[in-house]
C-alpha atoms as a PDB file:
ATOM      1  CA  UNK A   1     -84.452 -91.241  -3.260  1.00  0.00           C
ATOM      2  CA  UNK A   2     -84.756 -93.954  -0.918  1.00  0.00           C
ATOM      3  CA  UNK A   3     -84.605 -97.292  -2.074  1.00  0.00           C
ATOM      4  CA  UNK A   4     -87.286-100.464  -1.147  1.00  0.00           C
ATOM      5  CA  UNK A   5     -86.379-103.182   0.860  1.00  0.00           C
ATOM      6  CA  UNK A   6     -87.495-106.617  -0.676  1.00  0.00           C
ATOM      7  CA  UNK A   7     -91.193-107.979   0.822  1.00  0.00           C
ATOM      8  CA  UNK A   8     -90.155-111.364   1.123  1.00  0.00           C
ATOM      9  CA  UNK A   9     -89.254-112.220   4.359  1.00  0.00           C
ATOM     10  CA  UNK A  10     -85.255-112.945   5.355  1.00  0.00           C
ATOM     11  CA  UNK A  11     -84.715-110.708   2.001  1.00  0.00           C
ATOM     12  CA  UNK A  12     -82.992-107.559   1.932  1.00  0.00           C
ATOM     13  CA  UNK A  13     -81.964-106.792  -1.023  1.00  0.00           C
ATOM     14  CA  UNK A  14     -82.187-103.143  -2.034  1.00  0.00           C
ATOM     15  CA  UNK A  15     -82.176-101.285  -5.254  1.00  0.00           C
ATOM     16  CA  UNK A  16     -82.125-102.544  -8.716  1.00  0.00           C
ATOM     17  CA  UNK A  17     -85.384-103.080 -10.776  1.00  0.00           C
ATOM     18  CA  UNK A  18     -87.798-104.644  -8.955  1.00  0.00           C
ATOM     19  CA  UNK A  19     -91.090-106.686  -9.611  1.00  0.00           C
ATOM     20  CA  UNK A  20     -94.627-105.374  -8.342  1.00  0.00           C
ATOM     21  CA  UNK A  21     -97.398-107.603  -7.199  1.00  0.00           C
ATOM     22  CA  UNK A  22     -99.640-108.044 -10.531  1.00  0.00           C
ATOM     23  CA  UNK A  23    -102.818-106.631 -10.631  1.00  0.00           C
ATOM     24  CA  UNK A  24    -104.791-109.919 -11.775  1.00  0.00           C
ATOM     25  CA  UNK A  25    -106.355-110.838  -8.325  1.00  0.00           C
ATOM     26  CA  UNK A  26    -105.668-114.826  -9.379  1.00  0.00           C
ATOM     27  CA  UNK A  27    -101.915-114.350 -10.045  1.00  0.00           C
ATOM     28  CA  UNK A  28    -101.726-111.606  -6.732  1.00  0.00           C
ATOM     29  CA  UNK A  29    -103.138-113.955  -4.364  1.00  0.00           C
ATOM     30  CA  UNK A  30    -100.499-116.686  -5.882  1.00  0.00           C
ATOM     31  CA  UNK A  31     -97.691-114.558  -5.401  1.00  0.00           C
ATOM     32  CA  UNK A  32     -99.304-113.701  -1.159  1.00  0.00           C
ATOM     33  CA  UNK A  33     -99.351-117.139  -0.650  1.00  0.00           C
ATOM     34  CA  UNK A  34     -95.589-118.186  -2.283  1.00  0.00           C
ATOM     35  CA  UNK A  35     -93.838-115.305  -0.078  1.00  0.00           C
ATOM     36  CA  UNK A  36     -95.848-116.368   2.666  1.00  0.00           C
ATOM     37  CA  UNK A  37     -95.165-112.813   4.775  1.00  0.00           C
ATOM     38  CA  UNK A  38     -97.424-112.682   7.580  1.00  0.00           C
ATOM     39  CA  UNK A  39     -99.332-109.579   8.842  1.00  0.00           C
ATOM     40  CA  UNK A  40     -97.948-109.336  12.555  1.00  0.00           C
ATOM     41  CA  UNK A  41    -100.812-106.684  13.117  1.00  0.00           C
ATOM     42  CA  UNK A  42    -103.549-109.365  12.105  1.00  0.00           C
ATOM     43  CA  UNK A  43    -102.680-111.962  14.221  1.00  0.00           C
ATOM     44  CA  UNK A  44    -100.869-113.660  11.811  1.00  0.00           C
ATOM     45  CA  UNK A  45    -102.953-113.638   8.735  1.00  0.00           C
ATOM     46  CA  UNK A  46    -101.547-113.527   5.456  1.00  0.00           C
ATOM     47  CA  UNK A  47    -100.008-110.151   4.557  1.00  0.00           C
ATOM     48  CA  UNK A  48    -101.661-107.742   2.175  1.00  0.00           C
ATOM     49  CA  UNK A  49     -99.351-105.723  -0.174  1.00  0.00           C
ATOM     50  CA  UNK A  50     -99.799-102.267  -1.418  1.00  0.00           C
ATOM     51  CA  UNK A  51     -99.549-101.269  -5.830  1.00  0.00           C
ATOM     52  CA  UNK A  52     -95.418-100.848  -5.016  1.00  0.00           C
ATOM     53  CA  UNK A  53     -94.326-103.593  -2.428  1.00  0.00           C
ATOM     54  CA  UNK A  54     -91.213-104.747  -4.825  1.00  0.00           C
ATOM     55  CA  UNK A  55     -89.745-108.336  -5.373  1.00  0.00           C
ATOM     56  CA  UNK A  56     -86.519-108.406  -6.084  1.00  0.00           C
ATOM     57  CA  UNK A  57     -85.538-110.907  -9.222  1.00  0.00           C
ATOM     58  CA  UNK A  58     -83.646-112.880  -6.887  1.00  0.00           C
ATOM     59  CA  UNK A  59     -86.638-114.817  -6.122  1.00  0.00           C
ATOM     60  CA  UNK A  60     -87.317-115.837  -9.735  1.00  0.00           C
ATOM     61  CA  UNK A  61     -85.626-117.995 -11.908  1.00  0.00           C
ATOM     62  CA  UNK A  62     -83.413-116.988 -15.051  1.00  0.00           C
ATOM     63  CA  UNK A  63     -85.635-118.697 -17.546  1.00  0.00           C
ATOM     64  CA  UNK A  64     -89.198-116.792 -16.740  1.00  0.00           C
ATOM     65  CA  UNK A  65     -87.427-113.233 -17.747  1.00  0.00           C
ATOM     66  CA  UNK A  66     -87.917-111.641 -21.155  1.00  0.00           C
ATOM     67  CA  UNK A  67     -84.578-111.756 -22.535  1.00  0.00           C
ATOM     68  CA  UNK A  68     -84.988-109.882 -26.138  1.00  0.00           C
ATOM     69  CA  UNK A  69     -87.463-107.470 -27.406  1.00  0.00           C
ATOM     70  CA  UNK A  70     -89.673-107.630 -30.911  1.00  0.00           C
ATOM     71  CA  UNK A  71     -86.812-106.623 -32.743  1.00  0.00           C
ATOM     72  CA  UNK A  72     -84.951-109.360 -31.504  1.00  0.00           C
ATOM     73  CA  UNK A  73     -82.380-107.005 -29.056  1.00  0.00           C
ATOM     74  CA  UNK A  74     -81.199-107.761 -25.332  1.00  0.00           C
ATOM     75  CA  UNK A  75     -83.672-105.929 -22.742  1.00  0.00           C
ATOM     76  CA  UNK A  76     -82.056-103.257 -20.913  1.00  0.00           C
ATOM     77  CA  UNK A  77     -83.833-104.172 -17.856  1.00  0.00           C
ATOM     78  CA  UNK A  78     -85.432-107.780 -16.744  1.00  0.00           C
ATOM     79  CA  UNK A  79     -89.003-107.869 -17.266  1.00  0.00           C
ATOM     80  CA  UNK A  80     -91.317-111.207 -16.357  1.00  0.00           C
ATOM     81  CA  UNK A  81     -93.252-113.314 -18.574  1.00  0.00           C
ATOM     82  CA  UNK A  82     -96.987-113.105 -17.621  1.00  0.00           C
ATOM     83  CA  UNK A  83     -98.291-115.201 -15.560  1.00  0.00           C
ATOM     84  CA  UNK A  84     -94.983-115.858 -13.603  1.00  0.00           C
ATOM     85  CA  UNK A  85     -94.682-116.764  -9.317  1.00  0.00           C
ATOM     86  CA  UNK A  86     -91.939-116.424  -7.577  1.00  0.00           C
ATOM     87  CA  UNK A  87     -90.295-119.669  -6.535  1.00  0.00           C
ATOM     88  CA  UNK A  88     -86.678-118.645  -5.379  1.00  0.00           C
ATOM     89  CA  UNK A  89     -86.514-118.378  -1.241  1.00  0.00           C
ATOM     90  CA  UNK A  90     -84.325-119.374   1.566  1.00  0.00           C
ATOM     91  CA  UNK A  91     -86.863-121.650   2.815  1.00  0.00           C
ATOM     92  CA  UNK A  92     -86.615-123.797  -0.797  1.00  0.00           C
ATOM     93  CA  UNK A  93     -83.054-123.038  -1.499  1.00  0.00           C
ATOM     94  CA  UNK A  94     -81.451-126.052   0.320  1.00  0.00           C
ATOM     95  CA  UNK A  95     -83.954-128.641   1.018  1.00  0.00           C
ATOM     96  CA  UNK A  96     -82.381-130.829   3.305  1.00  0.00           C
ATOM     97  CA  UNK A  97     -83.931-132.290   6.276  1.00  0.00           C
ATOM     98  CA  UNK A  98     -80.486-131.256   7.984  1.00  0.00           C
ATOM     99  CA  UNK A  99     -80.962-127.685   7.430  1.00  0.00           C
ATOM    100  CA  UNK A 100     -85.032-127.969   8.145  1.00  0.00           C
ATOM    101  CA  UNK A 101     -83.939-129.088  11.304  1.00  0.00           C
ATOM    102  CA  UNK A 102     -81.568-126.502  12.026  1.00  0.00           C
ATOM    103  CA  UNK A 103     -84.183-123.934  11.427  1.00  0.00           C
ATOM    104  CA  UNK A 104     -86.617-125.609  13.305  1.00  0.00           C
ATOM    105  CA  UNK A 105     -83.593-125.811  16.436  1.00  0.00           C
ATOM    106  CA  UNK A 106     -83.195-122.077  16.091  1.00  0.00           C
ATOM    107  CA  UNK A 107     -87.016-121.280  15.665  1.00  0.00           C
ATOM    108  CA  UNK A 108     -87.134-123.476  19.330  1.00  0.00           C
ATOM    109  CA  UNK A 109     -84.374-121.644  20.923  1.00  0.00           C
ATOM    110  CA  UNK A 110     -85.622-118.153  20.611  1.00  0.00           C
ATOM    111  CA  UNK A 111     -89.259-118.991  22.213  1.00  0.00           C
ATOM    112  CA  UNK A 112     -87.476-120.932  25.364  1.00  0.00           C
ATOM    113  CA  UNK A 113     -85.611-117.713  25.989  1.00  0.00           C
ATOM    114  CA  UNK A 114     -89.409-116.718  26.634  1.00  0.00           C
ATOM    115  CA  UNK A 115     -89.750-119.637  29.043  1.00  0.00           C
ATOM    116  CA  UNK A 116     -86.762-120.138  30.659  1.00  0.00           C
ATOM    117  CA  UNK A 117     -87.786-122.153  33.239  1.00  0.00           C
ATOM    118  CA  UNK A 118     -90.092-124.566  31.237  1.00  0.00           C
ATOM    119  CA  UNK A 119     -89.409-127.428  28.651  1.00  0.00           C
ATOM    120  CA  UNK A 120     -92.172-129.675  26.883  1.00  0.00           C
ATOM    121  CA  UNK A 121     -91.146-132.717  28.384  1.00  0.00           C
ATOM    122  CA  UNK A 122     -89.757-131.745  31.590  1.00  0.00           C
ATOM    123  CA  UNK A 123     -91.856-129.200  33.954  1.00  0.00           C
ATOM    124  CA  UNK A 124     -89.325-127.388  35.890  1.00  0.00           C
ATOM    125  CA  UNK A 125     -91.506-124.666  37.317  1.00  0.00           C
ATOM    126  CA  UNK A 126     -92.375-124.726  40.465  1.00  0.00           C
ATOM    127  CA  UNK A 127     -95.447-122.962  39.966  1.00  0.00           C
ATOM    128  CA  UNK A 128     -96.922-124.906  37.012  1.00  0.00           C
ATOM    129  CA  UNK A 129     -96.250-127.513  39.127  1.00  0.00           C
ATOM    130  CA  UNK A 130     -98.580-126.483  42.074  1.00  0.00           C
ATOM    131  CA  UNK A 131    -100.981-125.349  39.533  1.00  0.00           C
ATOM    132  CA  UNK A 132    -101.198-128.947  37.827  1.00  0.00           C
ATOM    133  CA  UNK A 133    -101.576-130.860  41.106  1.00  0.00           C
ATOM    134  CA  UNK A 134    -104.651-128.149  41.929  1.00  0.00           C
ATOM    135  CA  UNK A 135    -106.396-129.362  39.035  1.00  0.00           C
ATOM    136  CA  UNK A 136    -106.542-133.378  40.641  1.00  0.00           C
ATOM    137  CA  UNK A 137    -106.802-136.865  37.955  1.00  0.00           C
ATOM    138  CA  UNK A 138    -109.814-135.268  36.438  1.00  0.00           C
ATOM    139  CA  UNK A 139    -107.603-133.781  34.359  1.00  0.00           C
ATOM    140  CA  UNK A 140    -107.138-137.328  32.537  1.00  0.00           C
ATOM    141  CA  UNK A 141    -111.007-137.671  31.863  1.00  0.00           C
ATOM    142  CA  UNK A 142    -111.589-134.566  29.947  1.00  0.00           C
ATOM    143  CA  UNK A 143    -114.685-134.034  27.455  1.00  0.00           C
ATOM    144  CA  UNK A 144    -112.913-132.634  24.770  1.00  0.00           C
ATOM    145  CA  UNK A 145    -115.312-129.440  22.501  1.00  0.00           C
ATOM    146  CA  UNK A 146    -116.444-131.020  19.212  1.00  0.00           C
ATOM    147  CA  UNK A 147    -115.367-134.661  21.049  1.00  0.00           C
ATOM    148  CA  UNK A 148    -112.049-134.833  19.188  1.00  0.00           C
ATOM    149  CA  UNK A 149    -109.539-135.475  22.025  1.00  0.00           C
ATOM    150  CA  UNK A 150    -106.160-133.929  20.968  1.00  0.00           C
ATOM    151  CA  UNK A 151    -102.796-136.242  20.791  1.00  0.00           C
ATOM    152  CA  UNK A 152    -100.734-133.782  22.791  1.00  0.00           C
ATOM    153  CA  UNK A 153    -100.108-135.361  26.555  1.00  0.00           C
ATOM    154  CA  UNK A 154    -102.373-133.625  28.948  1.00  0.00           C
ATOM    155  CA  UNK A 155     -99.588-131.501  31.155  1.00  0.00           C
ATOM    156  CA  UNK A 156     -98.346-129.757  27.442  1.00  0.00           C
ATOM    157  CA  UNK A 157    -102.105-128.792  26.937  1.00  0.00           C
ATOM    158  CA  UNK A 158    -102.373-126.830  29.930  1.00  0.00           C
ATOM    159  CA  UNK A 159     -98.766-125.321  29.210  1.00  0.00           C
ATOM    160  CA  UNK A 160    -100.122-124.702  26.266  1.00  0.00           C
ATOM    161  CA  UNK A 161    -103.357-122.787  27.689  1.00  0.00           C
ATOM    162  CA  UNK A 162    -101.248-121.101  30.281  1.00  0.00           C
ATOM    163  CA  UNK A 163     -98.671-119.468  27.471  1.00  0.00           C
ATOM    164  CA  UNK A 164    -101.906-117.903  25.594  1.00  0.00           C
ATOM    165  CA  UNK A 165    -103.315-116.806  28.995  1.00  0.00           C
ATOM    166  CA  UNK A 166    -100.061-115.248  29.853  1.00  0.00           C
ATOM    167  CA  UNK A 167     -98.220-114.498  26.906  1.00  0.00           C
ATOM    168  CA  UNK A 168    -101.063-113.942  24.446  1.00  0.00           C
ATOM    169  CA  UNK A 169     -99.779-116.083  21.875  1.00  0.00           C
ATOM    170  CA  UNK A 170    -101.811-116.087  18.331  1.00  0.00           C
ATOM    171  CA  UNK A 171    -103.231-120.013  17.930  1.00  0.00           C
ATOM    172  CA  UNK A 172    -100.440-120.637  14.505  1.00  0.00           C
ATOM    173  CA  UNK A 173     -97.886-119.789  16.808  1.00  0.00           C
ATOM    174  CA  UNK A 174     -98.826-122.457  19.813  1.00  0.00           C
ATOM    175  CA  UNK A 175     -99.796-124.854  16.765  1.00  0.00           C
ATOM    176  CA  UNK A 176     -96.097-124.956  15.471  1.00  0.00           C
ATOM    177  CA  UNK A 177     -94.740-124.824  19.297  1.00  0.00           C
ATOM    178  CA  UNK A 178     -96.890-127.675  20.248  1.00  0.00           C
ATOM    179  CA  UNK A 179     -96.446-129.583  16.981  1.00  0.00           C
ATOM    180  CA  UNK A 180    -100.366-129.534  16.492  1.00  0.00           C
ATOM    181  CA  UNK A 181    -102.889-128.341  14.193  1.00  0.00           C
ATOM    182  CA  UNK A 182    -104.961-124.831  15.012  1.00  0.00           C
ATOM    183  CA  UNK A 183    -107.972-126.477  15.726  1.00  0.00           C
ATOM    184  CA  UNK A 184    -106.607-129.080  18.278  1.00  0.00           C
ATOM    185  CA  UNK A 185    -105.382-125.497  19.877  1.00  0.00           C
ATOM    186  CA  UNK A 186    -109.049-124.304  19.960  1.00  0.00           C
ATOM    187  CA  UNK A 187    -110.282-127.405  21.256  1.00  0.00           C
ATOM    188  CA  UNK A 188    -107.839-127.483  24.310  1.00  0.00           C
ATOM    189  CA  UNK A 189    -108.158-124.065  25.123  1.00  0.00           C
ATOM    190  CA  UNK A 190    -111.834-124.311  25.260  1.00  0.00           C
ATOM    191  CA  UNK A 191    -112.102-127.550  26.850  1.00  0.00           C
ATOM    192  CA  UNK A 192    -109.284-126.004  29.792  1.00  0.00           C
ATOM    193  CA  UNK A 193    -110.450-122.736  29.650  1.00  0.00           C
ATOM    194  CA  UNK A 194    -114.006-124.366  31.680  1.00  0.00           C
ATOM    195  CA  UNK A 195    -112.671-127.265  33.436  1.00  0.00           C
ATOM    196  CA  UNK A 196    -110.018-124.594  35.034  1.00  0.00           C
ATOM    197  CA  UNK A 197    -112.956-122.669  36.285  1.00  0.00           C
ATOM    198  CA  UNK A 198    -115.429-125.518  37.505  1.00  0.00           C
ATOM    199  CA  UNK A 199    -112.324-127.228  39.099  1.00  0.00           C
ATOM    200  CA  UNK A 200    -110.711-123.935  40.739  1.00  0.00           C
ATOM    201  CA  UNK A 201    -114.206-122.401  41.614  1.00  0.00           C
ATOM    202  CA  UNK A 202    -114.274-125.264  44.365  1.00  0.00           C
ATOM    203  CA  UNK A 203    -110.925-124.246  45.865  1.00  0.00           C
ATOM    204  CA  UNK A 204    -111.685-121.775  49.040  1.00  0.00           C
ATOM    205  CA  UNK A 205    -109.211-118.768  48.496  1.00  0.00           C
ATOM    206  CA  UNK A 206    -110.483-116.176  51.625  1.00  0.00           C
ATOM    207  CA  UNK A 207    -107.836-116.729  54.321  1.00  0.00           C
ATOM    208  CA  UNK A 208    -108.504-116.153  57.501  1.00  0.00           C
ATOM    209  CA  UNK A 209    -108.433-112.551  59.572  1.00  0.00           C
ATOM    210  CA  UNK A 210    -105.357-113.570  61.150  1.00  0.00           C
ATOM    211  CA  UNK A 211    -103.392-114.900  57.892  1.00  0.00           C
ATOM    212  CA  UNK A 212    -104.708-111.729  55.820  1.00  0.00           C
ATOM    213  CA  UNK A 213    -103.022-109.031  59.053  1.00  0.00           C
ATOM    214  CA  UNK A 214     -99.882-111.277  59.224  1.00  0.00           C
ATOM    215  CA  UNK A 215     -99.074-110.966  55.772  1.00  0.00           C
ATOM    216  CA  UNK A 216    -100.680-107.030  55.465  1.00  0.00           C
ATOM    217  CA  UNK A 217     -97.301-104.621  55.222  1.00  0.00           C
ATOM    218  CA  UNK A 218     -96.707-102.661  58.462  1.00  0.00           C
ATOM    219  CA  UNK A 219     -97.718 -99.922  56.566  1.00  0.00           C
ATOM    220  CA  UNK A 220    -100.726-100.866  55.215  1.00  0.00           C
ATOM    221  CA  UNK A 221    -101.931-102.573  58.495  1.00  0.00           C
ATOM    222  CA  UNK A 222    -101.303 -99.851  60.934  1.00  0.00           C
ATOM    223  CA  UNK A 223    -102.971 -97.221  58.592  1.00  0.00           C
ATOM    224  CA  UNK A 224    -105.966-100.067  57.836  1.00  0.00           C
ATOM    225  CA  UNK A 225    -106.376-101.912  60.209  1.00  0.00           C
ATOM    226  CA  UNK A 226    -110.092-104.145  59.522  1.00  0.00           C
ATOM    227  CA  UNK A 227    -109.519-103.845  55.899  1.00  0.00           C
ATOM    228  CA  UNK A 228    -109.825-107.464  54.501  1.00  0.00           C
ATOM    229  CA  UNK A 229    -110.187-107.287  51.028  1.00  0.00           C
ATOM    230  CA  UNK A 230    -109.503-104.457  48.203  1.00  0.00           C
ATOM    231  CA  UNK A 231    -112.047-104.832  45.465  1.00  0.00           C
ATOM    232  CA  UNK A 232    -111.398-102.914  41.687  1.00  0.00           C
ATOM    233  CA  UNK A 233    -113.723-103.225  38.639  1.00  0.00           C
ATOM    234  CA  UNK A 234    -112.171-104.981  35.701  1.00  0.00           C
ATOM    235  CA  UNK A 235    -113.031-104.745  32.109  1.00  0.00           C
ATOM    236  CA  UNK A 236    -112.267-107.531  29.977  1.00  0.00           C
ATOM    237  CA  UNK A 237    -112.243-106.840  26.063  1.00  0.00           C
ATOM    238  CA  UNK A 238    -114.739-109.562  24.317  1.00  0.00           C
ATOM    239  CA  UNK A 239    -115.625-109.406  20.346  1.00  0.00           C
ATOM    240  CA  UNK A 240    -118.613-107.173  19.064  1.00  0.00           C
ATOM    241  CA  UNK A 241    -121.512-109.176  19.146  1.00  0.00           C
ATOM    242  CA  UNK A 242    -124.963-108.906  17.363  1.00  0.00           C
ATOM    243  CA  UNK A 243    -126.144-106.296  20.123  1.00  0.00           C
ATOM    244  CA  UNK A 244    -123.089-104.716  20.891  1.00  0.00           C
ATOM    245  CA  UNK A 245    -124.990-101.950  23.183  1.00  0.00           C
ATOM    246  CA  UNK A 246    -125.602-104.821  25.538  1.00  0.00           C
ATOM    247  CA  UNK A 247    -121.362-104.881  26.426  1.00  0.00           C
ATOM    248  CA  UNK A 248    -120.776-101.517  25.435  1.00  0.00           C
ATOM    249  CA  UNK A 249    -118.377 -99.811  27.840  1.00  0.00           C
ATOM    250  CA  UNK A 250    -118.072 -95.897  27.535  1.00  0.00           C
ATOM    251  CA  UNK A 251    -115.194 -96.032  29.595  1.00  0.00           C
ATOM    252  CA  UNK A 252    -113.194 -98.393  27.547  1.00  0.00           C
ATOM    253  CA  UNK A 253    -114.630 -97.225  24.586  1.00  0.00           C
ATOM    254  CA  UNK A 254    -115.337-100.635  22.950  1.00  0.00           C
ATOM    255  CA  UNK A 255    -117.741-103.871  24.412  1.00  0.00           C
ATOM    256  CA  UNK A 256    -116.893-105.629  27.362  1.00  0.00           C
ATOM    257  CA  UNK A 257    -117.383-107.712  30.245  1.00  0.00           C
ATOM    258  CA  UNK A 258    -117.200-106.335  33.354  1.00  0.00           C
ATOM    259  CA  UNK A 259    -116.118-108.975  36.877  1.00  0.00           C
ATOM    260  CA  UNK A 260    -115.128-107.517  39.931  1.00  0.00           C
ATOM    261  CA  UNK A 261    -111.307-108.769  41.519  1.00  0.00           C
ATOM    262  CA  UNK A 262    -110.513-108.489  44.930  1.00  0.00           C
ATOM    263  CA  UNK A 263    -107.092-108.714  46.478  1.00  0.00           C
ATOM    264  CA  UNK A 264    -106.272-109.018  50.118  1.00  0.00           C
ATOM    265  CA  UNK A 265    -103.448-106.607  51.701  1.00  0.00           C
ATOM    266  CA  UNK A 266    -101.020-108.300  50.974  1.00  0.00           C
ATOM    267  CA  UNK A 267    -101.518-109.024  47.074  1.00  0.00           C
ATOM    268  CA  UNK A 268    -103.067-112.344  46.767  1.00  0.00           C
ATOM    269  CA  UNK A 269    -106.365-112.974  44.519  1.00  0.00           C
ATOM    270  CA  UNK A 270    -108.822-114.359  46.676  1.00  0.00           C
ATOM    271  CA  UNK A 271    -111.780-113.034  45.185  1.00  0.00           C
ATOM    272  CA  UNK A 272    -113.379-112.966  41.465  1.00  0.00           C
ATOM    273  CA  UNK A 273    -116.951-112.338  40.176  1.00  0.00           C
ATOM    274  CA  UNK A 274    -119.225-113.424  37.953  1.00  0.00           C
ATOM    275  CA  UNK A 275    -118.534-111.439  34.504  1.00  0.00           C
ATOM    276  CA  UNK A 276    -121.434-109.350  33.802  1.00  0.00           C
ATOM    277  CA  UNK A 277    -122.095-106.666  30.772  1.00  0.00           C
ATOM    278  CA  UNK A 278    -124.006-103.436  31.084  1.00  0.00           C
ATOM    279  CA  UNK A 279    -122.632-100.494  32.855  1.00  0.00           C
ATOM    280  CA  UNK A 280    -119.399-100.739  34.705  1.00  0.00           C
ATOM    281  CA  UNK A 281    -119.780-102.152  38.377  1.00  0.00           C
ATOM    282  CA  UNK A 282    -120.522 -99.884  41.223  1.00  0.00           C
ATOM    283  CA  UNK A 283    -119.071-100.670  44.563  1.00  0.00           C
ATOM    284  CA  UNK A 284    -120.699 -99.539  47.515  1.00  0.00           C
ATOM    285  CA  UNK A 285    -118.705-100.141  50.888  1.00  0.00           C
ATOM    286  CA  UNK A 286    -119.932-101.971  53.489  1.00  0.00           C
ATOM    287  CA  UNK A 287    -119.036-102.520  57.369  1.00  0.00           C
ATOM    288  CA  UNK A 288    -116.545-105.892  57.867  1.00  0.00           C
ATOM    289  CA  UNK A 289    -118.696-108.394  59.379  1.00  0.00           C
ATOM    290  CA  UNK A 290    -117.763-109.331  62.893  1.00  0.00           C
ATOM    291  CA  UNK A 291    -114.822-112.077  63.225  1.00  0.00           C
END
């Protein structure tokens, strides 16, 4: 029969005897909380384990174990005194601030192999670049949602909006990145989120007929000559709200919000609606107005 891999994370001990979560709802939720295993499918939330997720005994200490029985005889097998938490983990093995560090250096490492090109303090990327000099000095006199202005410098908070855009990162993760608390995360990304769009909005992104046939391929611009713009409907996931018929989408099968994105021929955005819920958008095609 196959054996159970430990629950507690960096763990893999196998075999053996192991220890079930209790069934006291008190002492369970302890014993969540001290492995602190999160549930990658819930964005992050605290995992919940089934009647036989084992701990192994390495995680206890000698001294909470039942060592004889009533009669006064060694136990065959290790049993734990009620009421017991686990306490013994790689993370409180060694508590040096040397080998905290070391973690924290590795934990570091593997997400810049995600950005390659980007560091907190230094902005190497061209591209962010361009996008931070879009956005002008108003982005020093920012509002902030709920009026709590966060401590992290202004260019990290719209990294930090960018990598959840992008890179749908969960808000604990950007929290320990950023070295801030989950609600200074909210805040930014709600406070960007709209001054991105009032400040962009401005910005005039149709190109002229000449620029869009220049940059059209060959292909494309022998077979389609007038075409200016390719439009698609786009259907944006939102959460259920209280009259979820209102964003329903039949073709998505769940409620969202529907904005039309138009590209020219040769692949840049210069076009983006309104969102909008209801039925999905219909596009009717029109004549190109005359040059």
């Amino acid at each position: 029969m196959r054996q159970s891999c430990c629950f507690v994370p960096l763990c893999s001990n196998r075999g053996g005897m192991p220890n079930t979560f209790p069934k006291d709802d008190v002492l369970r939720k302890k014993w969540i909380v001290a492995i602190r295993r999160q549930d990658e499918s819930n964005h992050g939330k605290l995992w919940s384990p089934s009647a036989s997720s084992p701990v192994c005994h390495k995680h206890f200490t000698e001294d909470v174990f039942i060592k004889t029985n009533q009669a006064g005889f060694p136990m065959t097998r290790k049993i734990l005194r009620p009421g017991v938490v686990p306490s013994q983990f790689s993370w409180t093995a060694d508590p040096n601030e040397d080998v905290r560090m070391l973690r924290a250096e590795e934990r570091e490492k593997k997400m810049r192999k995600m950005l390659p090109y980007i560091t907190l303090d230094v902005i190497h990327c061209q591209g962010f670049s361009v996008s931070w000099d879009s956005l002008g000095p108003a982005a020093y006199q920012l509002t902030y949602w709920q009026g709590i202005k966060p401590k992290l410098i202004v260019q990290d908070q719209l990294l930090l909006v960018l990598m959840k855009i992008r890179m749908y990162k969960p808000n604990f993760v950007l929290s320990h990145f950023f070295n801030v608390s989950e609600n200074d995360v909210q805040t930014i990304f709600a406070t960007w989120i709209r001054f991105m769009s009032l400040q962009w909005r401005e910005i005039d992104v149709w190109p002229d007929k000449e620029l869009i046939q220049f940059y059209a391929p060959s292909d494309f611009r022998r077979k389609f000559p007038s075409t200016r713009l390719v439009i698609d409907g786009v259907e944006i996931s939102v959460k259920k709200p209280s009259k979820p018929m209102a964003t329903f989408s039949t073709y998505k099968n769940r409620n969202t919000a529907k904005a039309l994105v138009g590209i020219t021929p040769g692949g840049m955005v210069s076009y983006v609606s309104n969102a909008t819920v209801g039925p999905p958008v219909t596009v009717r095609s029109q004549k190109e107005e005359p040059s």
